[in-house]
Protein backbone atom coordinates (compact mmCIF):
# COMPACT_ATOMS: atom_id res chain seq x y z
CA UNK A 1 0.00 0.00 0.00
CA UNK A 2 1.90 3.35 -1.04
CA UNK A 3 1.79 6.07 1.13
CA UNK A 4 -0.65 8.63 0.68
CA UNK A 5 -0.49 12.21 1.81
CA UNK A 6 -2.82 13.41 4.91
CA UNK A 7 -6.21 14.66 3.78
CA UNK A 8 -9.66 15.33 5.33
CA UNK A 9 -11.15 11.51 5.26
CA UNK A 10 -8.17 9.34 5.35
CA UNK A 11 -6.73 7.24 8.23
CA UNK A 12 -3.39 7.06 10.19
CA UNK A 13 -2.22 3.87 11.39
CA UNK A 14 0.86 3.91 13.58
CA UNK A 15 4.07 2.89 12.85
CA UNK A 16 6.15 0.16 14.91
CA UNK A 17 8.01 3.27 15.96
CA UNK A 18 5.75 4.45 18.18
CA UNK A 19 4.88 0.45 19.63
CA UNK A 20 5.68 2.24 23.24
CA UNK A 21 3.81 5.18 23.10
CA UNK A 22 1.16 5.19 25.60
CA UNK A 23 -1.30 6.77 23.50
CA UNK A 24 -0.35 6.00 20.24
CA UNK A 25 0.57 2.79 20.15
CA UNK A 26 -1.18 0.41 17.78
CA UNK A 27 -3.67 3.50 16.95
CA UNK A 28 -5.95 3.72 13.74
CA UNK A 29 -7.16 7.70 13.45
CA UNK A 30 -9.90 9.14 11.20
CA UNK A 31 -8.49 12.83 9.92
CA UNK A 32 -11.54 14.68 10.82
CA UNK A 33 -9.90 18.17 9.30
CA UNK A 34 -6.22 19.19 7.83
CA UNK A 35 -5.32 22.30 5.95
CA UNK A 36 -2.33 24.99 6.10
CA UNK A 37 -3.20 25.07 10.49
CA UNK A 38 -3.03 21.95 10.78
CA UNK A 39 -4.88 18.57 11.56
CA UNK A 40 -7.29 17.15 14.00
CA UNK A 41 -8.21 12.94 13.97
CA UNK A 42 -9.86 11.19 16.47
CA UNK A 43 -8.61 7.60 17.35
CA UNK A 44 -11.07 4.99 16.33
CA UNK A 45 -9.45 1.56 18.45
CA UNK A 46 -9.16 2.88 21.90
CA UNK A 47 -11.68 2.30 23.95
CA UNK A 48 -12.32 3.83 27.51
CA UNK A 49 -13.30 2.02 30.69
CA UNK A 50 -16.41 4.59 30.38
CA UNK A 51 -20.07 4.64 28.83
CA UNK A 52 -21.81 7.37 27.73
CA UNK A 53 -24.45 7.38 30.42
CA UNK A 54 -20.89 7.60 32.94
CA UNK A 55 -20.44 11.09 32.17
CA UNK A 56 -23.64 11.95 31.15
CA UNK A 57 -26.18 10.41 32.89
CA UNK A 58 -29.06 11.56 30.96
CA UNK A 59 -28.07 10.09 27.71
CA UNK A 60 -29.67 6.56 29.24
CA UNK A 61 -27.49 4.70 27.02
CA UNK A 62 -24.18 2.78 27.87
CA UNK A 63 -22.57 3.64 24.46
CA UNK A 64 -18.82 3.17 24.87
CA UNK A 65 -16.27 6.25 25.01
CA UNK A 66 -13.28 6.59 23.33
CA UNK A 67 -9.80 7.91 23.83
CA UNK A 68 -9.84 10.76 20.98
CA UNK A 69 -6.05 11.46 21.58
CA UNK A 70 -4.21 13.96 24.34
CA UNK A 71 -5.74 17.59 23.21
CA UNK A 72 -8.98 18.55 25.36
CA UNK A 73 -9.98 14.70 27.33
CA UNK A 74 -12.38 16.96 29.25
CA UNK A 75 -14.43 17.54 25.86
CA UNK A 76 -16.75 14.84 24.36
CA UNK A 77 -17.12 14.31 20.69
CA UNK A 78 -18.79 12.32 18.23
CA UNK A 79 -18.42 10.70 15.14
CA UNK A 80 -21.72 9.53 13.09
CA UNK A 81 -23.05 8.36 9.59
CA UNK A 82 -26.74 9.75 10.64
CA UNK A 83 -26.78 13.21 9.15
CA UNK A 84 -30.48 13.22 8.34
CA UNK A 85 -31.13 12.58 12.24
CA UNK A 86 -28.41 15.30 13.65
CA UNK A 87 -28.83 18.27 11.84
CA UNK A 88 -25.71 20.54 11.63
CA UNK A 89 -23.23 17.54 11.22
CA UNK A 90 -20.34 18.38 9.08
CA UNK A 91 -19.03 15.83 6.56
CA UNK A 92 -15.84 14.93 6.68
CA UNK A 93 -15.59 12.50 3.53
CA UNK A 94 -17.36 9.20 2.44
CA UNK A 95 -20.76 9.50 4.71
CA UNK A 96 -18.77 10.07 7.90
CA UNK A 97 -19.88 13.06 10.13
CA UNK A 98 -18.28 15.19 12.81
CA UNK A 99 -20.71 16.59 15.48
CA UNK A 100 -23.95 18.20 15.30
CA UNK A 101 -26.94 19.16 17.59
CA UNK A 102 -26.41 17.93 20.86
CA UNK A 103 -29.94 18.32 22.09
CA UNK A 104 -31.29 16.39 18.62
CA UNK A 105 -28.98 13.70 19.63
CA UNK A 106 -29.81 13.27 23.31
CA UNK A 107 -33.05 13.06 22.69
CA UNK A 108 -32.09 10.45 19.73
CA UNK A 109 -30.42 8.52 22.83
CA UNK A 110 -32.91 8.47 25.15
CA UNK A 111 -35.69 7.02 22.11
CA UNK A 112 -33.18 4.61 21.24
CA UNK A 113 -33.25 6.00 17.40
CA UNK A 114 -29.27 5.49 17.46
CA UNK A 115 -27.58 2.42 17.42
CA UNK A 116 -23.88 2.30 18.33
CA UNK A 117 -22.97 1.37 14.47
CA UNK A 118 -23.89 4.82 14.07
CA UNK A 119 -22.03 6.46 16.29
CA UNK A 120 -18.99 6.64 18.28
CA UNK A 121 -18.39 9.30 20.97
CA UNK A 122 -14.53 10.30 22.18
CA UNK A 123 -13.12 12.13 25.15
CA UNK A 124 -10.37 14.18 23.50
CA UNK A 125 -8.69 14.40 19.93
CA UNK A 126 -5.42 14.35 18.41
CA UNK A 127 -3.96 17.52 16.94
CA UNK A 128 -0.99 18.80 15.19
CA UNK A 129 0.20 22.16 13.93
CA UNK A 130 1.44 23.63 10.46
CA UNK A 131 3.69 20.62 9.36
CA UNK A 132 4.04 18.56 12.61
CA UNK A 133 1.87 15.74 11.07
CA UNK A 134 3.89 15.72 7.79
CA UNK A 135 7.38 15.83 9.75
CA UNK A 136 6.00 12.59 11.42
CA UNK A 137 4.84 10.78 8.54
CA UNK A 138 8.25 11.28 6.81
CA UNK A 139 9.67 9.89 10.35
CA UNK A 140 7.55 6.75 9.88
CA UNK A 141 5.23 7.40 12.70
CA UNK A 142 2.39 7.08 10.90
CA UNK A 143 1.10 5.44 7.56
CA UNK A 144 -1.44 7.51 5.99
CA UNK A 145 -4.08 5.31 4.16
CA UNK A 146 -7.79 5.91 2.07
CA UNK A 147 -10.55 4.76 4.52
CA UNK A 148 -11.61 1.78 2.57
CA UNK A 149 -14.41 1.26 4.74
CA UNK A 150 -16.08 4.38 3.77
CA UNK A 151 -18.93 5.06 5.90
CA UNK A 152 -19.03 1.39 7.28
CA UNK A 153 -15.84 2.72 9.39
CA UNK A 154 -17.57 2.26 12.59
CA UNK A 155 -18.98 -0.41 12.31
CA UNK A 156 -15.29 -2.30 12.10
CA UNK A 157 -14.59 -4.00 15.44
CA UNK A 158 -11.79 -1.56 17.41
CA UNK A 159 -9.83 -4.26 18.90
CA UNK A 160 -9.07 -5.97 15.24
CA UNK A 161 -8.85 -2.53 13.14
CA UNK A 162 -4.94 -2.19 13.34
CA UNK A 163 -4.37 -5.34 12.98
CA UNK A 164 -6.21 -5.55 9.61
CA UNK A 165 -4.50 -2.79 8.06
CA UNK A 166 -1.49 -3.54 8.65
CA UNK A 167 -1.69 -6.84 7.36
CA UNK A 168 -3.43 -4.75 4.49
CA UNK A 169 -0.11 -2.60 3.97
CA UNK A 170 1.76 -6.13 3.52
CA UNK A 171 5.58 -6.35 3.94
CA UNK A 172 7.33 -5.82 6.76
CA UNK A 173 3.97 -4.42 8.35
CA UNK A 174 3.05 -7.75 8.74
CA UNK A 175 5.62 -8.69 10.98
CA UNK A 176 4.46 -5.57 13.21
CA UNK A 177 0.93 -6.74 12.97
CA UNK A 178 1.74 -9.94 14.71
CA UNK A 179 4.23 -8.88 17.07
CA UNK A 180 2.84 -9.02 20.80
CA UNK A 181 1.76 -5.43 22.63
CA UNK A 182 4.21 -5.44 25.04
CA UNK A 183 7.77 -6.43 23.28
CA UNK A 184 8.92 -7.62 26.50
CA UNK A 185 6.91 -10.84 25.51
CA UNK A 186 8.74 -11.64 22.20
């Protein structure tokens, strides 16, 4: 798989250099936004120890939260592929939409009108500035790939996403895909 260069839509997939990052490591991100400022993804394999109904009790459902990335964890956010149900959603490419009406969407939650294939909700994001993303794709951090799941991205299951596209990118990615977490296990 050749490497592509970051645009609205596509996905990062870390490298084996970052394998001991904390945050990063083994991470699959959706580019939600990048232009000349820079870029903002959310990270779509890292689920929290948290529901929705956790930090917002209202909501009444026990959708599962996601680790976004580092910048704001205090924020939620949402990812969704139900623009005719959330007005003011803005697409970010391929039937995959970024936010909306948070009222609309409560009260979507709490008549059980959104299924969590729809949907995926994140405490935090990822961001870079001017260049910082493109200085770490030329370091190898990060593989930047088309989302060939289009709008059936959320639907993939977390836990096996990396996995899969790294066997997708073939070579010596494939070694990295099977390698354990921790490398202490080898």
């Amino acid at each position: 798989m050749k490497q592509l260069t970051p645009t609205k839509g596509k996905l990062l997939i870390s490298d084996s250099s970052v394998l001991l990052d904390a945050v990063f490591s083994r991470t699959v991100l959706l580019l939600a936004e990048h232009n000349a400022k820079g870029s903002v993804g959310f990270i779509l394999n890292k689920p929290l120890n948290l529901s929705l109904q956790d930090i917002i009790p209202e909501a009444h459902t026990n959708f599962r939260i996601f680790n976004g990335g580092p910048v704001e964890q205090d924020n939620l956010y949402f990812l969704h592929t139900i623009p005719s149900l959330i007005p003011n959603s803005i697409e970010i490419k391929d039937g995959i939409f970024w936010g909306g009406d948070y009222e609309v969407l409560f009260e979507l939650l709490k008549n059980n009108k959104v299924s969590q294939k729809d949907i995926r909700f994140f405490l935090g994001y990822s961001g870079w500035e001017e260049n910082q993303l493109q200085d770490e794709i030329n370091e190898k951090a990060w593989t930047c790939v088309e989302n060939q799941f289009t709008n059936h991205l959320l639907e993939k299951v977390p836990s096996k996403l990396w996995k899969e596209l790294m066997i997708d990118l073939g070579d010596e990615f494939i070694i990295w895909a099977n390698a354990p977490e921790d490398p202490v296990m080898n």
